[in-house]
Protein backbone atom coordinates (compact mmCIF):
# COMPACT_ATOMS: atom_id res chain seq x y z
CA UNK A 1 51.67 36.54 103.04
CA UNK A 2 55.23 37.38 102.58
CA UNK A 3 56.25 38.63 99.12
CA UNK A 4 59.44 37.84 97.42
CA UNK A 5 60.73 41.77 96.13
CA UNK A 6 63.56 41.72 93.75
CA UNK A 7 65.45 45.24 93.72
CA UNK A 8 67.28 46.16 90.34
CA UNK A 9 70.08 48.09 91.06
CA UNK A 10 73.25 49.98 89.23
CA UNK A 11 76.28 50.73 90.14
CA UNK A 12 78.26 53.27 89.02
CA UNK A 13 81.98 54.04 90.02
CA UNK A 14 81.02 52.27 93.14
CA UNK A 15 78.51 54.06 94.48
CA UNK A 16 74.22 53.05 94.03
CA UNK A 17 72.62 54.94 91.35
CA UNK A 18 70.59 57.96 93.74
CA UNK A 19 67.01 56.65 92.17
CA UNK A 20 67.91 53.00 92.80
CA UNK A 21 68.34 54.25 97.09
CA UNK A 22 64.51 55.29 96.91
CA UNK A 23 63.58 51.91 95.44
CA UNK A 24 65.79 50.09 97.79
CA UNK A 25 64.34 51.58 100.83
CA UNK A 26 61.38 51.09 99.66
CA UNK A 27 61.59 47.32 99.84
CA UNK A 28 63.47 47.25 102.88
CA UNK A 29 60.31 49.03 104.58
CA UNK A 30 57.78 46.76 103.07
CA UNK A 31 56.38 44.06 106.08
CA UNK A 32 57.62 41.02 105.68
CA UNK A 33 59.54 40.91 102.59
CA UNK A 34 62.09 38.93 101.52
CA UNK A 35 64.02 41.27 99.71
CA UNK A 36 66.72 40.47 97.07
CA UNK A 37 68.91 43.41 95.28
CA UNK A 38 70.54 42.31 91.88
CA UNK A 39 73.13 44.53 89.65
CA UNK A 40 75.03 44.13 86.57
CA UNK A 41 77.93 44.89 86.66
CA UNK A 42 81.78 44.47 86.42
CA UNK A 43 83.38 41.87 89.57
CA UNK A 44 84.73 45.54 91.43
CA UNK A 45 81.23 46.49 92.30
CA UNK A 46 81.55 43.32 94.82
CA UNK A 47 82.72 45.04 97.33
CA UNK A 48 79.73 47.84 96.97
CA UNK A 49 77.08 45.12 96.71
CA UNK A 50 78.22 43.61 100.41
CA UNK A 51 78.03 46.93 101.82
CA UNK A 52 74.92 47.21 100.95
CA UNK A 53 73.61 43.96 101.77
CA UNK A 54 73.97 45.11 105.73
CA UNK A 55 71.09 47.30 105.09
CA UNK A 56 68.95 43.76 104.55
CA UNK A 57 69.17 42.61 101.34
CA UNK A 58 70.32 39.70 99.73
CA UNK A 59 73.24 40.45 97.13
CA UNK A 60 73.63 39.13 93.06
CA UNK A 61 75.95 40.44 90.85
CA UNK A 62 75.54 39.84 87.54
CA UNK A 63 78.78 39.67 85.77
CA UNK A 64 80.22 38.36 82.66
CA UNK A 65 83.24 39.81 79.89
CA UNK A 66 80.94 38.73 77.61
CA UNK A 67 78.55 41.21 78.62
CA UNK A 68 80.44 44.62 78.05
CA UNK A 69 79.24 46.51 75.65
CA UNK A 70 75.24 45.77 76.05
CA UNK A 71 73.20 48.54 75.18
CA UNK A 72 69.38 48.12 76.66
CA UNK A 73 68.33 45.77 74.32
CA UNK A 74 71.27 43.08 75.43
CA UNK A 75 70.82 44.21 79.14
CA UNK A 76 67.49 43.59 79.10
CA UNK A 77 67.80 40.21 77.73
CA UNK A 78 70.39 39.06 80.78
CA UNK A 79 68.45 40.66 83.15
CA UNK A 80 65.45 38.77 82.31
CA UNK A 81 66.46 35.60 82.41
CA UNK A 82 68.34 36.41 86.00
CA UNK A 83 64.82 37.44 86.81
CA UNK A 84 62.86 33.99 85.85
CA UNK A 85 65.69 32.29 87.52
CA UNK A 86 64.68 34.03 90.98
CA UNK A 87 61.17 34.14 90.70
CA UNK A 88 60.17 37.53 92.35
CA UNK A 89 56.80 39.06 93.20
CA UNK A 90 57.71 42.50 92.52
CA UNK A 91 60.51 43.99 91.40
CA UNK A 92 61.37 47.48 92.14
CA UNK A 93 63.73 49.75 90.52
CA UNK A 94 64.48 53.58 90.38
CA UNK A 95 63.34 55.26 87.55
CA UNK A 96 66.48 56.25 85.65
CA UNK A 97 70.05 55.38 85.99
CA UNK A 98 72.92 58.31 86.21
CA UNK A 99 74.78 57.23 83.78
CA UNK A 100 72.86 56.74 81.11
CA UNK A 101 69.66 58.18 82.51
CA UNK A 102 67.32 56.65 79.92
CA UNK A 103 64.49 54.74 82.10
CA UNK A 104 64.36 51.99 78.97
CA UNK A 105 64.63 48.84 81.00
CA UNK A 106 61.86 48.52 83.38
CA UNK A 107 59.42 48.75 80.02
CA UNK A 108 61.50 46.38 78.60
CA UNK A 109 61.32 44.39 81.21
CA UNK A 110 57.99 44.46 81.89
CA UNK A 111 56.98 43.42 78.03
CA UNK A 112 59.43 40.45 78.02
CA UNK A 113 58.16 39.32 81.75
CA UNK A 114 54.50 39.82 80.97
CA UNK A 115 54.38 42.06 84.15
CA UNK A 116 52.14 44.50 85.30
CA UNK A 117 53.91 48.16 84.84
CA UNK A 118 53.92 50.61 87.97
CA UNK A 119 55.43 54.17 87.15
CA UNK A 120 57.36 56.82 89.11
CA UNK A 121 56.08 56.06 92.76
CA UNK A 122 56.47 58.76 95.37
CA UNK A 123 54.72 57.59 98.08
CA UNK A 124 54.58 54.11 99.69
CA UNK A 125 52.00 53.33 102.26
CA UNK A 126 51.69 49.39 103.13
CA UNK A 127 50.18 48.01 99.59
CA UNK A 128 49.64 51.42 98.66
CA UNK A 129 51.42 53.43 96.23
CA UNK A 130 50.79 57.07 94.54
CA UNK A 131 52.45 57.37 91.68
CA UNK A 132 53.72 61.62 90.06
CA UNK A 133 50.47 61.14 87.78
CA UNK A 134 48.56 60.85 90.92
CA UNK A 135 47.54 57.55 90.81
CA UNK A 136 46.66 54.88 93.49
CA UNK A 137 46.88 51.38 93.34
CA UNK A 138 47.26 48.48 95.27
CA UNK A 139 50.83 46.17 94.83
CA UNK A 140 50.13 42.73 94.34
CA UNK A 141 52.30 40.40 92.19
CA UNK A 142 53.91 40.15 88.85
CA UNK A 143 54.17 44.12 89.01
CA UNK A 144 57.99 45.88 87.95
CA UNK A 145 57.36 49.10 90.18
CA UNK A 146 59.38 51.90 89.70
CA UNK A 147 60.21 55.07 92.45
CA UNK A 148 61.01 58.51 91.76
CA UNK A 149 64.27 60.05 94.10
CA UNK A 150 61.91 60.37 97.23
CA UNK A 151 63.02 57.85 99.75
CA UNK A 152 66.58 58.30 101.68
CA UNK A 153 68.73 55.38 101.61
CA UNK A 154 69.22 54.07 105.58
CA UNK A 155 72.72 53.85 107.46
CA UNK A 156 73.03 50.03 108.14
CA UNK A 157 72.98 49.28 112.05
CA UNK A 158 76.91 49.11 113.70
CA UNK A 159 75.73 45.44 114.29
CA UNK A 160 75.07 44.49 110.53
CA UNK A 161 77.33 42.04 108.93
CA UNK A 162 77.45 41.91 105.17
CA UNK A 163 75.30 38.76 103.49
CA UNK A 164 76.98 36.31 101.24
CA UNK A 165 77.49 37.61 97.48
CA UNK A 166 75.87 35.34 94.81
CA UNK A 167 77.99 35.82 91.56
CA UNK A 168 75.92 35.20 88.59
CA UNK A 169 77.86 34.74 85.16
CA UNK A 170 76.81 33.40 81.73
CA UNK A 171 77.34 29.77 82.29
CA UNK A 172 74.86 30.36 84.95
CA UNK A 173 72.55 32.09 82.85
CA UNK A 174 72.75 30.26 79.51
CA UNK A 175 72.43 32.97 76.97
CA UNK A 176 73.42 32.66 73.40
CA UNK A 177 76.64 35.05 72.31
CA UNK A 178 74.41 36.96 69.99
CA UNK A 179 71.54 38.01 72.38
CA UNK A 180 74.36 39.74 74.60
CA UNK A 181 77.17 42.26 74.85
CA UNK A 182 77.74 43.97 71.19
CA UNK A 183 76.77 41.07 69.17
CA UNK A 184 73.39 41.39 70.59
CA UNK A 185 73.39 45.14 70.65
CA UNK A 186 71.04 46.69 67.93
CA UNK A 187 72.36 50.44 68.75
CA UNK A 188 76.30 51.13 69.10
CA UNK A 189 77.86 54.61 70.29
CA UNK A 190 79.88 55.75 67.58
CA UNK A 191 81.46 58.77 69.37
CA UNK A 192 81.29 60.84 72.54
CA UNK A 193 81.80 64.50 73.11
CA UNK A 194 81.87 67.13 75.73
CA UNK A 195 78.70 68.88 75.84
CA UNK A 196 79.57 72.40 74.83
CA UNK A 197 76.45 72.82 72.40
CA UNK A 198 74.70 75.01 75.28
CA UNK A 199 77.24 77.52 75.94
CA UNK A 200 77.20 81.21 75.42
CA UNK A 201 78.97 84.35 76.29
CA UNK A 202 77.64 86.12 79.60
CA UNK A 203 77.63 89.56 80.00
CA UNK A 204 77.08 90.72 83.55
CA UNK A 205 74.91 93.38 84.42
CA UNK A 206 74.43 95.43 87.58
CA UNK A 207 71.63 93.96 90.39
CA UNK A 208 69.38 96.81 89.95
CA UNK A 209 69.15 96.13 85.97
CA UNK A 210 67.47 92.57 86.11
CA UNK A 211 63.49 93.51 85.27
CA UNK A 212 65.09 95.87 82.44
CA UNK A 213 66.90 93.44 81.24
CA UNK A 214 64.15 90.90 81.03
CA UNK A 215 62.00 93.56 79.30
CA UNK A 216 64.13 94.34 76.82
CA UNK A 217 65.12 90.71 76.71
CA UNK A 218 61.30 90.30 75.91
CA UNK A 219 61.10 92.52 72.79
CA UNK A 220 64.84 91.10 71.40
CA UNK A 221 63.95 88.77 68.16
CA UNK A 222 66.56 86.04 67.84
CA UNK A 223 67.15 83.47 65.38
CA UNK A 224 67.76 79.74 66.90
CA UNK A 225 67.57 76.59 65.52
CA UNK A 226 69.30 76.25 62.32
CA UNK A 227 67.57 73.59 59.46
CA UNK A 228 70.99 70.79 59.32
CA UNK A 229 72.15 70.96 56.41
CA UNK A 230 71.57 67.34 55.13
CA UNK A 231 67.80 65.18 56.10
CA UNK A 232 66.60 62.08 56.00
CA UNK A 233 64.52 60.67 53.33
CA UNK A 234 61.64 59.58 55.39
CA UNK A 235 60.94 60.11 58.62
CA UNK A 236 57.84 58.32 60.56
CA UNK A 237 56.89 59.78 64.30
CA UNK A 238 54.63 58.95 67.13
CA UNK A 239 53.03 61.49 68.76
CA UNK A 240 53.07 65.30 68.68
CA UNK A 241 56.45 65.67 66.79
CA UNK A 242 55.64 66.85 63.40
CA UNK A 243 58.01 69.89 63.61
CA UNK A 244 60.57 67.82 64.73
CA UNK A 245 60.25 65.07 61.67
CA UNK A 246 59.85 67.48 59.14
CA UNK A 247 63.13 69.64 60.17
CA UNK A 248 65.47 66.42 59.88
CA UNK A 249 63.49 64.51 56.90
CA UNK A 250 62.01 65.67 53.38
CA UNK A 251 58.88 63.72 54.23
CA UNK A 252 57.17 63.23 57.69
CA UNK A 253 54.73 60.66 58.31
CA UNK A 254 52.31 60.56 61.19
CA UNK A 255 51.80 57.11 63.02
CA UNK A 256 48.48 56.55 65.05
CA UNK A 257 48.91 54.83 67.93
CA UNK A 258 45.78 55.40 69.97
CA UNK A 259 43.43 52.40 70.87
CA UNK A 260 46.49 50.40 68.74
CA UNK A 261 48.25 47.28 70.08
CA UNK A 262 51.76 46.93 69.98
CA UNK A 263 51.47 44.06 67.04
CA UNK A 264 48.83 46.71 65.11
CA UNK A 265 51.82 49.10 65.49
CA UNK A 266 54.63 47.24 63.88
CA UNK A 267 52.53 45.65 61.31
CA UNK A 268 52.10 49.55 60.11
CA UNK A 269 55.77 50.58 60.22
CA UNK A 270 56.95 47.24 58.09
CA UNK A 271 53.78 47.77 55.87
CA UNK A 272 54.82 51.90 55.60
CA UNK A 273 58.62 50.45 54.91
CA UNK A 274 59.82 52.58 57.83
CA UNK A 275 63.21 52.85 58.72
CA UNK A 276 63.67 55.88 61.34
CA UNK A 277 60.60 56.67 63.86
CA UNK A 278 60.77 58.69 66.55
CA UNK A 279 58.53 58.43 69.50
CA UNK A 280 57.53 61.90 71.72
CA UNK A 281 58.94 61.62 75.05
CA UNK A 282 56.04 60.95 77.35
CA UNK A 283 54.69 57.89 79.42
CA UNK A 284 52.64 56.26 77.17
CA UNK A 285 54.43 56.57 73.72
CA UNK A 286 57.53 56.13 75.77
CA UNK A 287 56.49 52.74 77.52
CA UNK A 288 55.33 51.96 73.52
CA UNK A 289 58.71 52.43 72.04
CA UNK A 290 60.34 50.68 74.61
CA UNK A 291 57.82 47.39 74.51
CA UNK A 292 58.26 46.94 70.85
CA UNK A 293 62.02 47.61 71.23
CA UNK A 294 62.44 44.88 72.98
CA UNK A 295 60.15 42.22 71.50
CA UNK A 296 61.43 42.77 68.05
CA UNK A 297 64.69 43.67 68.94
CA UNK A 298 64.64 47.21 67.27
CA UNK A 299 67.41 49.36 68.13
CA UNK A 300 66.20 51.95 70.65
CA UNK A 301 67.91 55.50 71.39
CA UNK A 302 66.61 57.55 74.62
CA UNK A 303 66.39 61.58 75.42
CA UNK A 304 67.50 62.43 72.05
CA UNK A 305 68.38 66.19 71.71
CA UNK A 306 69.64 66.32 68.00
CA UNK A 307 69.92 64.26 64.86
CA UNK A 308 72.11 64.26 61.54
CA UNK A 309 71.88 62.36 58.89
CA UNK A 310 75.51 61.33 57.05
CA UNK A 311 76.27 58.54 54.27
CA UNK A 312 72.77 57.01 54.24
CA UNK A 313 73.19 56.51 57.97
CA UNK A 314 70.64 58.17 60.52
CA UNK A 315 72.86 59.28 63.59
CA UNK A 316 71.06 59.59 66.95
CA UNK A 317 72.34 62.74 69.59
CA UNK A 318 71.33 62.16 73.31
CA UNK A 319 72.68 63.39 76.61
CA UNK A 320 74.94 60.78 79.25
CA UNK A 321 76.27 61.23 82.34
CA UNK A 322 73.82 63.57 83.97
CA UNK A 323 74.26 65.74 80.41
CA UNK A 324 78.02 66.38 80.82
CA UNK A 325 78.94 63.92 77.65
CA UNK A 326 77.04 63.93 74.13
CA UNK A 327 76.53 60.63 72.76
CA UNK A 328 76.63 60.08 68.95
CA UNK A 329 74.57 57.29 68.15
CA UNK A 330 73.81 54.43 65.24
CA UNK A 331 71.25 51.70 64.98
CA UNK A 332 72.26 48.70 63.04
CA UNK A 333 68.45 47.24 63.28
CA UNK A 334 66.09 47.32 60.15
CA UNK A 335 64.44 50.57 61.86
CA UNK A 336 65.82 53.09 63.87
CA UNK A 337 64.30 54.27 66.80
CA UNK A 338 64.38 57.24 69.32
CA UNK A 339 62.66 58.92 71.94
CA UNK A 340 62.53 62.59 71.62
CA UNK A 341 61.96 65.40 74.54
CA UNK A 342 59.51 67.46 72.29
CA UNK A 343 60.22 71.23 73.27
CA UNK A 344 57.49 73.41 75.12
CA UNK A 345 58.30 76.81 72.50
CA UNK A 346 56.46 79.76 73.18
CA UNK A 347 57.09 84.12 73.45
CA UNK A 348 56.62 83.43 77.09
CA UNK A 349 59.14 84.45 80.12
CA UNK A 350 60.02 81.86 82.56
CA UNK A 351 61.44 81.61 86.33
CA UNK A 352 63.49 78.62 87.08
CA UNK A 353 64.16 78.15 90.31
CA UNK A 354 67.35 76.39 91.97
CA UNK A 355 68.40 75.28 95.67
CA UNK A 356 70.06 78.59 95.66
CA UNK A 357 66.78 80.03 95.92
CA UNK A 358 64.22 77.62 97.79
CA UNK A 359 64.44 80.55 100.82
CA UNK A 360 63.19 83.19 98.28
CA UNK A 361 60.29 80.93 96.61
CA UNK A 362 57.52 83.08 97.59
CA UNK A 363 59.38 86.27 96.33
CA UNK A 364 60.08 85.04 93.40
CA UNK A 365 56.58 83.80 92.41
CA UNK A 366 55.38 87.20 93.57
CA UNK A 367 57.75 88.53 90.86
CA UNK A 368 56.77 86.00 88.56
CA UNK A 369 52.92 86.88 88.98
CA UNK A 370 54.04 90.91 88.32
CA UNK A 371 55.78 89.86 85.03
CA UNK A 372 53.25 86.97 83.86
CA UNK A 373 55.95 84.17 84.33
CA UNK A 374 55.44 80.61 84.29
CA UNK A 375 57.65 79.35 87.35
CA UNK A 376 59.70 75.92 87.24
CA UNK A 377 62.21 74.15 88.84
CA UNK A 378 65.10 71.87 89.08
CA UNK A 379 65.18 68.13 90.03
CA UNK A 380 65.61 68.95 94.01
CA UNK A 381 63.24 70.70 94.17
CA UNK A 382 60.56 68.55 92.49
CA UNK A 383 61.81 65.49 94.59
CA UNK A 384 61.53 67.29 98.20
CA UNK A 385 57.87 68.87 96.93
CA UNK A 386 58.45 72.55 96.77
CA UNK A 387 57.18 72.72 93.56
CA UNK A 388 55.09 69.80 91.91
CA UNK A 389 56.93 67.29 89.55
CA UNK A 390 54.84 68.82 86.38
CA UNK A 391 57.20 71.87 87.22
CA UNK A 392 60.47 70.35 86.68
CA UNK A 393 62.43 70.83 84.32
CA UNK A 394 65.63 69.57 82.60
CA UNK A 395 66.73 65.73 81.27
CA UNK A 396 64.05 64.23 83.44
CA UNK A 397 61.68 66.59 83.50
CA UNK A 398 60.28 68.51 80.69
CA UNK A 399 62.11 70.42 77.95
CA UNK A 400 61.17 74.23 77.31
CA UNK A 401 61.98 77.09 75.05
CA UNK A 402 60.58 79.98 76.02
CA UNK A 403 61.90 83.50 74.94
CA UNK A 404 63.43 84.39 77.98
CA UNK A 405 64.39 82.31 80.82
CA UNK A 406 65.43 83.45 84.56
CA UNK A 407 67.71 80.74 86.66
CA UNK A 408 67.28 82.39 90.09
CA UNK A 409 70.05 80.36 92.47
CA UNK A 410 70.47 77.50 89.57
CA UNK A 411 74.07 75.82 90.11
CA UNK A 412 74.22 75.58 86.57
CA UNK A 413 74.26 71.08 86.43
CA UNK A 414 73.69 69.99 83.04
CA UNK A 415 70.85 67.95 83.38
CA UNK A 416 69.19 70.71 84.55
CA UNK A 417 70.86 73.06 81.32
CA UNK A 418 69.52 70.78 78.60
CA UNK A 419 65.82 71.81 79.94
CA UNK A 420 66.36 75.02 79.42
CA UNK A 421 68.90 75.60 76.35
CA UNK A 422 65.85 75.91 73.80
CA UNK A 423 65.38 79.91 75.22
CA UNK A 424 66.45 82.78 73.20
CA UNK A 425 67.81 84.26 76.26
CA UNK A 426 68.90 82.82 79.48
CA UNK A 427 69.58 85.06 82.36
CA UNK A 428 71.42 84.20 85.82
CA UNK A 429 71.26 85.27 89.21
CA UNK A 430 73.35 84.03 91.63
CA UNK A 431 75.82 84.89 94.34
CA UNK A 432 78.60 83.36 93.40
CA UNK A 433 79.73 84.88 90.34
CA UNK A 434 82.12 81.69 89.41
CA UNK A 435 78.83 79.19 89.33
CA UNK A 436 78.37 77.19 86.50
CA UNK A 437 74.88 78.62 85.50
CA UNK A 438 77.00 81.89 84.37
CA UNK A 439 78.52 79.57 81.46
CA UNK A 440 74.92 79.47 79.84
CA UNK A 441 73.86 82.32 80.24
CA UNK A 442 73.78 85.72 78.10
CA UNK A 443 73.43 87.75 80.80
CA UNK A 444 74.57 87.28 84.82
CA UNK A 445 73.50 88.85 87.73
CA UNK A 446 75.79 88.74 90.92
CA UNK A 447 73.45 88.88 93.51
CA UNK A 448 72.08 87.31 96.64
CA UNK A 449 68.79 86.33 96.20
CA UNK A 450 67.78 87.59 99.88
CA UNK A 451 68.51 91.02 98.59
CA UNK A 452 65.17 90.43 95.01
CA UNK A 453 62.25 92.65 96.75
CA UNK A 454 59.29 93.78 95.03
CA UNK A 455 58.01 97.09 94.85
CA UNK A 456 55.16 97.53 92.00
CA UNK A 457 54.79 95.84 88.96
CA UNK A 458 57.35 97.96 87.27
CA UNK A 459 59.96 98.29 89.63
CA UNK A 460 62.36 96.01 91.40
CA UNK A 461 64.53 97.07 94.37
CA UNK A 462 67.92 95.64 95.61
């Protein structure tokens, strides 16, 4: 039977968000589909949405003045009720957006249209999907499926006209003023800054110096992560983020979620009179945050990297824009709520490992066996298979802080950055000595990787 698949798509300076491609190829190769790709977005991304429609899909734009300004909560809400007007299957989307990268709305989604939840798919097989936990399971209906950056976009055929362009605005859609745009936005951005937070002074070193370096790198004790100087009365968290509550709030307070249902949940927090909680960062708190978020309309704040607390008010620090801009955020909803990378601290060394340096993989895991290093990777890497997804690292992978990290052939992208920011000392290697990693770094290396060979377990020679 043919299945209606609705594709949920953003576009961003005119061009498809890169996670949104996967999910729209993904429908496009599904047998038989009737396939439908919907964005929301100002009446310039027109043009985009045509273009794209030659690849096979049917085109609606979602566009209203009214809604500027939505944060997920609002966006949610008009996306919804797009969605019950079409009717769809499935709907697929890519896991996170580029701009603001937080991965909110499918959950939200998913909670307000009582549909099935299908995570980070990287492999697509007729019904059959594997998600990056290594799951299997069968697509059916009433599922919101959502694809890691694994499936390249097609070229549309020289003998592909564009489809007509179905322009949805609020008259269409019905919504009341105060469900959308700012008026129906619990969380508001209060300022934006240029991430500079991660910076340091390099000093570069000669070649022949790097396992020196690292050793002595090893025994250095450094001092990070300053208490801020003003905290929160209370602070309530979910999951394993007790450090983290008790270093912006006088008092933390644990919230079991286990085995709980999402009405078990909030009954707690308005019984425990909370007014900030913070939620760790992983799939099932995550998808937990998100789903009460959005059915009590609880302002919701994504990837957050810092907090401070000012005039009574609880302030909210996350990453946009691929980690180039810091976002300074405020929740004007009873409780206050955020999503927080927890950090993966330990006295351990640790290889990261960039496109720069995919040709010198197995060297650099011999290296890393000699030195007992734990070996990760940036977001390319992870998406082509290299290295495994649990590897990756930065704002959409994991967040670490070991004592000493090495970016072998790292380009120095933020995203990647905030993943690693939490070590005591950074140290880069790359050829060009003008790359971007060398900003964040205490140390640099000039050096092309071909040149890393390994002697003995002391030694290193260039």
């Amino acid at each position: 039977m043919s299945k209606k698949i609705l594709v949920l798509t953003k576009i961003y300076k005119g061009d498809l968000n890169t996670f949104d491609e996967s999910a729209y190829e993904a429908a496009l190769r599904f047998p038989d589909a009737e396939v439908l790709f919907l964005a929301m977005a100002p009446s310039s991304a027109s043009g985009s949405m045509k273009r794209l429609s030659r690849l096979g899909g049917s085109p609606i734009l979602i566009s209203d003045i009214l809604y500027a300004g939505s944060d997920t909560i609002a966006t949610a809400t008009i996306l919804s009720k797009a969605i019950e007007k079409i009717q769809p299957d499935l709907i697929f989307a890519g896991r996170n957006s580029f701009d603001g990268d937080t991965g909110q709305i499918p959950y939200m989604l998913a909670q307000t249209l009582g549909f099935e939840m299908v995570p980070k798919v990287i492999r697509i097989q007729g019904d059959l999907v594997e998600t990056r936990d290594e799951r299997q399971l069968m697509l059916s209906s009433k599922q919101l499926v959502t694809f890691e950056k694994v499936f390249p976009l097609r070229s549309p055929s020289i003998f592909s006209k564009e489809k007509p362009l179905e322009i949805w605005n609020n008259e269409v859609l019905g919504l009341s003023k105060e469900t959308i745009g700012q008026a129906g936005s619990p969380t508001r951005v209060v300022s934006t800054s240029k991430n500079t937070s991660s910076r340091r002074n390099v000093k570069f070193v000669d070649k022949r110096n790097l396992v020196s370096i690292i050793e002595e790198a090893m025994k250095e004790q450094k001092a990070i992560d300053a208490c801020p100087k003003k905290k929160a009365p209370r602070i309530h968290y979910v999951g394993n983020l007790k450090e983290v509550a008790n270093l912006y709030a006088f008092e933390a307070v644990e919230v079991p979620y286990e085995g709980k249902t999402i009405e078990e949940i909030e009954n707690a927090l308005i019984e425990e009179k909370a007014t900030i909680v913070l939620f760790e960062e992983k799939q099932k708190t995550k998808e937990l945050a998100c789903r009460l978020a959005i059915k009590y309309r609880i302002g919701l704040t994504a990837d957050c990297v810092d907090f401070k607390y000012e005039d009574g008010q609880f302030h909210m620090i996350r990453p946009a824009l691929g980690g180039d801009i810091e976002a300074d955020i405020v929740s004007s909803s009873p409780i206050a709520m955020a999503t927080v990378k927890a950090k993966v601290e330990s006295d351990s060394l640790a290889f990261s490992v960039g496109k720069g340096a995919v040709d010198n993989l197995e060297t650099i895991v011999k290296l890393a066996e000699k030195m007992n290093a734990a070996v990760v990777c940036s977001r390319p890497l992870a998406d082509k298979g290299i290295l495994p997804y649990e590897s990756q690292v930065g704002l959409t992978g994991k967040i670490i802080a070991p004592k000493v990290v090495v970016a072998f052939g790292v380009s120095g992208a933020i995203q990647h950055i905030v993943g690693i920011a939490g070590a005591k000392t950074i140290i880069g290697v790359n050829s060009d000595k003008k790359a971007p990693i060398f900003d964040f770094c205490d140390y640099g290396i000039e050096m092309d990787i071909n040149e890393l060979k390994i002697e003995t377990k002391e030694e290193m020679k260039c």
